[in-house]
N, C-alpha and C. Protein backbone atom coordinates (compact mmCIF):
# COMPACT_ATOMS: atom_id res chain seq x y z
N UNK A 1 19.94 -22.39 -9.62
CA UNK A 1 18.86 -21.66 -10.24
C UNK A 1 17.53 -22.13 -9.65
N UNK A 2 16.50 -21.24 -8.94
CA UNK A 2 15.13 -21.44 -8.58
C UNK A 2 14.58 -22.33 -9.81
N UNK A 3 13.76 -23.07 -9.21
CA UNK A 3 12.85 -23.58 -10.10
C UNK A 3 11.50 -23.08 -10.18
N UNK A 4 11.34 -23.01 -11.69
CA UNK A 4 10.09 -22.00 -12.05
C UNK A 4 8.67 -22.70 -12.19
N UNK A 5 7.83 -22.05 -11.48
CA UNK A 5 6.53 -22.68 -11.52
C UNK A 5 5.64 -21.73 -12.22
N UNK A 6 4.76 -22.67 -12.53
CA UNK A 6 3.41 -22.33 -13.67
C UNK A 6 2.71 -21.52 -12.77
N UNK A 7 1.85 -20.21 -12.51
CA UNK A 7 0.87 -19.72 -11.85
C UNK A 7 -0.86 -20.16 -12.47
N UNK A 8 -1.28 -21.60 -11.97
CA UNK A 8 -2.32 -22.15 -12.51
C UNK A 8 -3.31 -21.43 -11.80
N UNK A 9 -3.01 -20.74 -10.85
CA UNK A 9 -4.47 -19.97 -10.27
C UNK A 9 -4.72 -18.47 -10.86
N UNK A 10 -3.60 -17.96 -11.57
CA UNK A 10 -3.77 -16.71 -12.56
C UNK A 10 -5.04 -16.86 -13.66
N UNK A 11 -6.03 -16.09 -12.75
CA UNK A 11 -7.09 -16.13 -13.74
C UNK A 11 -6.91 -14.99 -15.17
N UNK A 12 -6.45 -15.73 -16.54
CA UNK A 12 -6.36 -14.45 -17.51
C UNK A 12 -6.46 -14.94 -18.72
N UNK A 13 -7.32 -16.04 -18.95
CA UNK A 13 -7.80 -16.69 -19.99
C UNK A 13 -9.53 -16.14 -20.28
N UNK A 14 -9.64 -15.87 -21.30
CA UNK A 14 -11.18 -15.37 -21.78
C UNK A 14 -12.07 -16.81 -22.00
N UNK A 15 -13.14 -17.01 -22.03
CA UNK A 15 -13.72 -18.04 -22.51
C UNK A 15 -13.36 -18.38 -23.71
N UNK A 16 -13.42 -17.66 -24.86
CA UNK A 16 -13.14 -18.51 -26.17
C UNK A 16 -11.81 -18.95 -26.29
N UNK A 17 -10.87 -18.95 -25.20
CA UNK A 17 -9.65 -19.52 -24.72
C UNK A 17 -9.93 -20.98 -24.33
N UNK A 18 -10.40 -20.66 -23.28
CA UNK A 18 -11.35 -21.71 -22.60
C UNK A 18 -11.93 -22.82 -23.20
N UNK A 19 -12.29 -22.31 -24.14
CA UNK A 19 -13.61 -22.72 -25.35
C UNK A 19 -12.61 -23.92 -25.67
N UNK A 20 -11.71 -23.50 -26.77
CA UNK A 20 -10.41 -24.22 -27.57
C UNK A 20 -9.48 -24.79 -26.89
N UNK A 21 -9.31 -24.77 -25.17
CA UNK A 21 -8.49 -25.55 -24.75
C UNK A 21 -9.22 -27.00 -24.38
N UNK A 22 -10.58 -26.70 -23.98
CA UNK A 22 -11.55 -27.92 -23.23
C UNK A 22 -12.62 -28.52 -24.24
N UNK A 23 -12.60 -27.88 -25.31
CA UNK A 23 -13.70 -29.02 -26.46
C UNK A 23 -15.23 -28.53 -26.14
N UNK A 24 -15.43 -27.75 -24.55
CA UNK A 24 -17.11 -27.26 -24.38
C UNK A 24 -17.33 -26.30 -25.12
N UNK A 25 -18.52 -26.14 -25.30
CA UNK A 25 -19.43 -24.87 -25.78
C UNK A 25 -19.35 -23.64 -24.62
N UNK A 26 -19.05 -22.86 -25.05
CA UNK A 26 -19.57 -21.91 -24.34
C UNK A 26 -20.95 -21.37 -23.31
N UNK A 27 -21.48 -22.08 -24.20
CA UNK A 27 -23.27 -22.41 -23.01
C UNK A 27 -22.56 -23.18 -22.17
N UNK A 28 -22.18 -24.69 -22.41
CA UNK A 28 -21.50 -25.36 -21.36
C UNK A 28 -20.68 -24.82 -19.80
N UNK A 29 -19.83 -24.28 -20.43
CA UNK A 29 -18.96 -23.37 -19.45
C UNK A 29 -19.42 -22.05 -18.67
N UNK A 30 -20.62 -21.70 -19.14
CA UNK A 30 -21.49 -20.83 -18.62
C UNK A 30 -22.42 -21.73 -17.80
N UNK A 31 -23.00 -22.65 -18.36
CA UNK A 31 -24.21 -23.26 -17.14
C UNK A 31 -23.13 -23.87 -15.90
N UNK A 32 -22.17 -24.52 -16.14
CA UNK A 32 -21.00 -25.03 -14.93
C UNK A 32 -21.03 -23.71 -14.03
N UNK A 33 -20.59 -22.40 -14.70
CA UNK A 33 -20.08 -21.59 -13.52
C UNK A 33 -22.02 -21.10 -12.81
N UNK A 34 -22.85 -21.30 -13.63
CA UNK A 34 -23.99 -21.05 -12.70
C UNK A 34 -24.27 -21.94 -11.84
N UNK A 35 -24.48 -22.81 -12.09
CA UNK A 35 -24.22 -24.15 -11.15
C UNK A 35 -23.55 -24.05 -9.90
N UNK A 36 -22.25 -23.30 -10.03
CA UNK A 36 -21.10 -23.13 -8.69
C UNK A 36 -20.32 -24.62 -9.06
N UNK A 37 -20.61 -24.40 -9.90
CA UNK A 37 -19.36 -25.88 -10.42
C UNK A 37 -17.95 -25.38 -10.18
N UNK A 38 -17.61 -24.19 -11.56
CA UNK A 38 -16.62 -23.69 -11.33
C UNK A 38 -16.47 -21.92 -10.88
N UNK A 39 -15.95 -21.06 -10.47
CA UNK A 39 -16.11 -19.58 -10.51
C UNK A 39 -14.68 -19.20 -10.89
N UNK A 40 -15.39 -18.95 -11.84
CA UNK A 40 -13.95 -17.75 -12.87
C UNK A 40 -13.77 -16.78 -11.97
N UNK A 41 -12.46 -15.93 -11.71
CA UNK A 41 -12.94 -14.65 -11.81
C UNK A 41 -14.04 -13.64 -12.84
N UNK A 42 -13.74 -12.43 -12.52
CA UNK A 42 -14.49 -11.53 -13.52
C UNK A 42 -13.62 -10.19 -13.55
N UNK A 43 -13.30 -10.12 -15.31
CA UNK A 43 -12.41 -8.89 -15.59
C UNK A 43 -13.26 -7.70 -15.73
N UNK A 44 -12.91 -6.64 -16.55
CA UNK A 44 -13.67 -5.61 -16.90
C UNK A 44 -14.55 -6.20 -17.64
N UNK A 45 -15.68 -5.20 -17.01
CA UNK A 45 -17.52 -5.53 -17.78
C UNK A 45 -17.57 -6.86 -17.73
N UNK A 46 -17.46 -7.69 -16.70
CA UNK A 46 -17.43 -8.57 -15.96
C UNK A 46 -17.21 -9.92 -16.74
N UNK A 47 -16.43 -10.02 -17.55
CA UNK A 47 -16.45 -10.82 -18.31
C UNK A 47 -15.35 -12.08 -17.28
N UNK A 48 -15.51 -12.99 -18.05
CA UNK A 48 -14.73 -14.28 -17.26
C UNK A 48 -13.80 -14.17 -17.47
N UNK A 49 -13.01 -14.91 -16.50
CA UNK A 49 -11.49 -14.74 -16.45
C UNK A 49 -11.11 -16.42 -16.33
N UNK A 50 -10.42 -17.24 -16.88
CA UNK A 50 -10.47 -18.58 -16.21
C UNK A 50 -9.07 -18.31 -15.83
N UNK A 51 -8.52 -19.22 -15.16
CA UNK A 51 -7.01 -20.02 -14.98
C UNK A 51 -6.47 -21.37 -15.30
N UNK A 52 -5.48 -21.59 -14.82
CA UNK A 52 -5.52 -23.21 -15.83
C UNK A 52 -5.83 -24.14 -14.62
N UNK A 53 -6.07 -23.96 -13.11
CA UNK A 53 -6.73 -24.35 -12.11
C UNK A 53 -8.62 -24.77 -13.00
N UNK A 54 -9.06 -23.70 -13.12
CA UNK A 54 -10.41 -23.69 -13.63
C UNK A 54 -10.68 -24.58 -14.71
N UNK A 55 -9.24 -24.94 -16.03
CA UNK A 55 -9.37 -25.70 -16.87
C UNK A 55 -9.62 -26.99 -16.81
N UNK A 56 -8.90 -27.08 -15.67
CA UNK A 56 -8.44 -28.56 -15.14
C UNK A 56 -9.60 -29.12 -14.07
N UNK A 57 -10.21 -27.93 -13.62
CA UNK A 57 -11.68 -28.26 -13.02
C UNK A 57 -12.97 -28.26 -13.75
N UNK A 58 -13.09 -27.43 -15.38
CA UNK A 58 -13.80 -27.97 -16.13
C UNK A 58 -13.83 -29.28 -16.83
N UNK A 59 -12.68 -29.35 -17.10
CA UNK A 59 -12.43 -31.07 -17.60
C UNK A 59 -12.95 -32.31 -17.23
N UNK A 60 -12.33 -31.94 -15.46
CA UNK A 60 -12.87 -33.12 -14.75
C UNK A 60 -14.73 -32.87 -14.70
N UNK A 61 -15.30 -31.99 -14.57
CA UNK A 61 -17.11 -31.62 -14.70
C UNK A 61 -17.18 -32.30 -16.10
N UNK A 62 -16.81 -32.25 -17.04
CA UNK A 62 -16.83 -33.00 -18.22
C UNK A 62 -16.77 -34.53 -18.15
N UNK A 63 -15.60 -34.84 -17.45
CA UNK A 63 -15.39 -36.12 -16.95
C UNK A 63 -16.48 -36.98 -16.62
N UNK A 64 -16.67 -36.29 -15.23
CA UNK A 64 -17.87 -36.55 -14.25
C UNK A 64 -19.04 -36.95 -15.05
N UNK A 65 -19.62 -35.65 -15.86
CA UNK A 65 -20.79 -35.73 -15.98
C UNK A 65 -21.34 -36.89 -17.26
N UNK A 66 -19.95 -37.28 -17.89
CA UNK A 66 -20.11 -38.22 -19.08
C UNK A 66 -19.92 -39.47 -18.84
N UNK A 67 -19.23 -39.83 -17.33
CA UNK A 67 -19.00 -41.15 -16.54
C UNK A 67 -20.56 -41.03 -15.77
N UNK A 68 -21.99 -40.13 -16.02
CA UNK A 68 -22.94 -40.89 -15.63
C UNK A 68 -23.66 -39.98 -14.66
N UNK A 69 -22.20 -39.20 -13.78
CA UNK A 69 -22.81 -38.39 -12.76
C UNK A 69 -24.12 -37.48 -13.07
N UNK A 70 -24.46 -36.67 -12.40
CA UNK A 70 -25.45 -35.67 -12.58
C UNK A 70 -25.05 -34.27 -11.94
N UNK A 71 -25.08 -33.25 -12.19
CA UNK A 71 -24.60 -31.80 -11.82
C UNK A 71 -25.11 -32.13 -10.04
N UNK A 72 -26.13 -32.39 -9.57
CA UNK A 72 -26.38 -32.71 -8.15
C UNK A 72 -25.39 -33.49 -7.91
N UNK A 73 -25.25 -34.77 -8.22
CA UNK A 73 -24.00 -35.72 -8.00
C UNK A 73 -22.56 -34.69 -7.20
N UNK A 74 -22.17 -34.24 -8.65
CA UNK A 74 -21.08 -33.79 -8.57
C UNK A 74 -20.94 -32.21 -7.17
N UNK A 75 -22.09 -31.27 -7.52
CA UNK A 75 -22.19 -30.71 -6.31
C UNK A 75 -22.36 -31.77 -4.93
N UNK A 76 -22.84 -32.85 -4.42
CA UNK A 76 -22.48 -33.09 -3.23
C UNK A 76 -21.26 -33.63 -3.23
N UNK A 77 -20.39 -34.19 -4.06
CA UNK A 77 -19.12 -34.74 -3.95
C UNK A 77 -18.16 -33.76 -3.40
N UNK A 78 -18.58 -32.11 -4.45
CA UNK A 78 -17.94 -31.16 -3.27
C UNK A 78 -17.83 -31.11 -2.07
N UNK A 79 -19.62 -30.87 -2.05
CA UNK A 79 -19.46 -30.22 -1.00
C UNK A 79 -18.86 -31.70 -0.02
N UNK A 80 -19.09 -32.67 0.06
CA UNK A 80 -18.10 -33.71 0.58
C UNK A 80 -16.82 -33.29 0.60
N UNK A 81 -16.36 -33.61 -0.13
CA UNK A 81 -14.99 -33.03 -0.37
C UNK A 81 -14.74 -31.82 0.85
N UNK A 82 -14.97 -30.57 0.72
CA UNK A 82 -14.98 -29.08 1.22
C UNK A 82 -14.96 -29.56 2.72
N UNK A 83 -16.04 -30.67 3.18
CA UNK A 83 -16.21 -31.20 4.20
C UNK A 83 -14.77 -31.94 5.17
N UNK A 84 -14.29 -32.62 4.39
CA UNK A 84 -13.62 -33.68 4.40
C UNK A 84 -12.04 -32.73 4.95
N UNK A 85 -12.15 -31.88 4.00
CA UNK A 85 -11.02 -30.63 3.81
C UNK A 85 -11.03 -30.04 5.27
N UNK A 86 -11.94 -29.25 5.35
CA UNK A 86 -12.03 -28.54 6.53
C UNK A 86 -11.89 -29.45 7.86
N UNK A 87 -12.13 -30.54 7.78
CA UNK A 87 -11.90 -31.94 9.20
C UNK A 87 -10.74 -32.45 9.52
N UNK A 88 -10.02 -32.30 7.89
CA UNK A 88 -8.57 -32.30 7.71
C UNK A 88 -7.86 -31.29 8.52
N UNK A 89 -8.32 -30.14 8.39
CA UNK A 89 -7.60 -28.92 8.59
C UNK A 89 -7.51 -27.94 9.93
N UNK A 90 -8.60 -29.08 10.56
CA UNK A 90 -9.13 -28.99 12.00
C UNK A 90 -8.04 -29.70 12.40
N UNK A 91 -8.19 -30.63 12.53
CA UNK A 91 -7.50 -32.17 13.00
C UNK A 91 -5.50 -31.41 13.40
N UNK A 92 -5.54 -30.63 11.97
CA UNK A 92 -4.20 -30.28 12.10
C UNK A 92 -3.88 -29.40 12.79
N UNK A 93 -4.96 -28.64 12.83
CA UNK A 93 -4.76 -27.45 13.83
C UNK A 93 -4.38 -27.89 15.61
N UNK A 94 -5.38 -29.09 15.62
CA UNK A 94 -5.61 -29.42 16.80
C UNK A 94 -4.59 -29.83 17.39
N UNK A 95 -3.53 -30.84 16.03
CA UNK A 95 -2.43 -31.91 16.72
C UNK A 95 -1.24 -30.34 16.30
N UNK A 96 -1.41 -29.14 15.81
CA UNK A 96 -0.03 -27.83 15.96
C UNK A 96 -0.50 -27.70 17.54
N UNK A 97 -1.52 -27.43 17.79
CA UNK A 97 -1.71 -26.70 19.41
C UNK A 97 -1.48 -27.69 20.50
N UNK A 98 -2.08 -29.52 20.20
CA UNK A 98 -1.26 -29.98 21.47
C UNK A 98 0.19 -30.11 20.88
N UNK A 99 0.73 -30.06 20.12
CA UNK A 99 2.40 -30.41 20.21
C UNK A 99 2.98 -29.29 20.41
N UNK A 100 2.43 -27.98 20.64
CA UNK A 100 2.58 -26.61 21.20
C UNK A 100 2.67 -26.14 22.67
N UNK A 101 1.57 -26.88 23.31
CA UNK A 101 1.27 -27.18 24.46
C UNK A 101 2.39 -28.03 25.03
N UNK A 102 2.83 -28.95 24.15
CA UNK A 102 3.77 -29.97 25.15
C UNK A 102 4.91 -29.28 25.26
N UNK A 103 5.51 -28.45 24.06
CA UNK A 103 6.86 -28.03 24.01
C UNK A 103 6.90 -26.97 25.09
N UNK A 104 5.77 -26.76 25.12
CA UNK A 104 5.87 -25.14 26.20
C UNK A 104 5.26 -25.72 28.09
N UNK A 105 5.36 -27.26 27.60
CA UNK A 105 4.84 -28.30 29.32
C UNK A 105 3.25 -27.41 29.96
N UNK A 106 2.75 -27.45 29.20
CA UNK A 106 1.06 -27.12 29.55
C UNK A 106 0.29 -28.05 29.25
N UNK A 107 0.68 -29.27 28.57
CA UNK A 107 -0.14 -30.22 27.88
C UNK A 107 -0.68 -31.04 29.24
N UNK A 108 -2.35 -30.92 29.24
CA UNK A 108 -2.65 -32.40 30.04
C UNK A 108 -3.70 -33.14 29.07
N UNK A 109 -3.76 -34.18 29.43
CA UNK A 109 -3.79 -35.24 28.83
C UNK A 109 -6.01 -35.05 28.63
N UNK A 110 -5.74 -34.90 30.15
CA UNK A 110 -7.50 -35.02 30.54
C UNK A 110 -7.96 -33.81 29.74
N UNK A 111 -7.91 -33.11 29.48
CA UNK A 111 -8.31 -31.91 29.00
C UNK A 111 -8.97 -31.96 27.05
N UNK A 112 -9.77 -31.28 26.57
CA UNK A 112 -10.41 -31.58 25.21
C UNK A 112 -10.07 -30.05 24.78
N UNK A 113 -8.85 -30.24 23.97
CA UNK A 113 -8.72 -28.92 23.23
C UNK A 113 -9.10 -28.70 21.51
């Protein structure tokens, strides 16, 4: 039998969902997504949509911001982060195309791909 997984990126929670799973105010969870802390989707008449991805990323903004941080704080840690991600994701690309290169004997050494 497959094993069944949770869809935590299904945005289909309303805020006052939201509200009662995470302990914030609703102002709260509204100034985060202005911020670019978090981005809900948006359902009809654009109302928020969270997921349990989003829950679990309000929490930790809760976390953060009560261990001292500051909403600036936590936006550059992203964008660090986002940084860090994408260098990651380079890096991998780089070491699929030379171990691509070797299997197919095009690989030289001197060369900066």
């Amino acid at each position: 039998m497959p094993e069944r997984e949770l869809k935590r990126d299904l945005a289909i929670l309303p805020i006052s969902v939201v509200r009662e799973l995470t302990g914030l105010s609703d102002r709260q969870i509204r100034y985060y997504d202005q911020q670019g802390l978090v981005t809900p989707e948006r359902g009809a008449g654009k109302q928020r949509r969270f997921s349990l991805n989003d829950i679990d990323r309000l929490l930790e903004i809760a976390d953060d911001l009560d261990s001292g941080l500051s909403v600036a704080d936590i936006r550059e840690l992203d964008a660090k982060h986002a940084r860090q991600e994408k260098e990651n994701q380079e890096a991998d690309l780089r070491k699929i195309f030379a171990d691509e290169l070797i299997r197919i004997g095009r690989f030289d050494d001197n060369r900066r791909y």
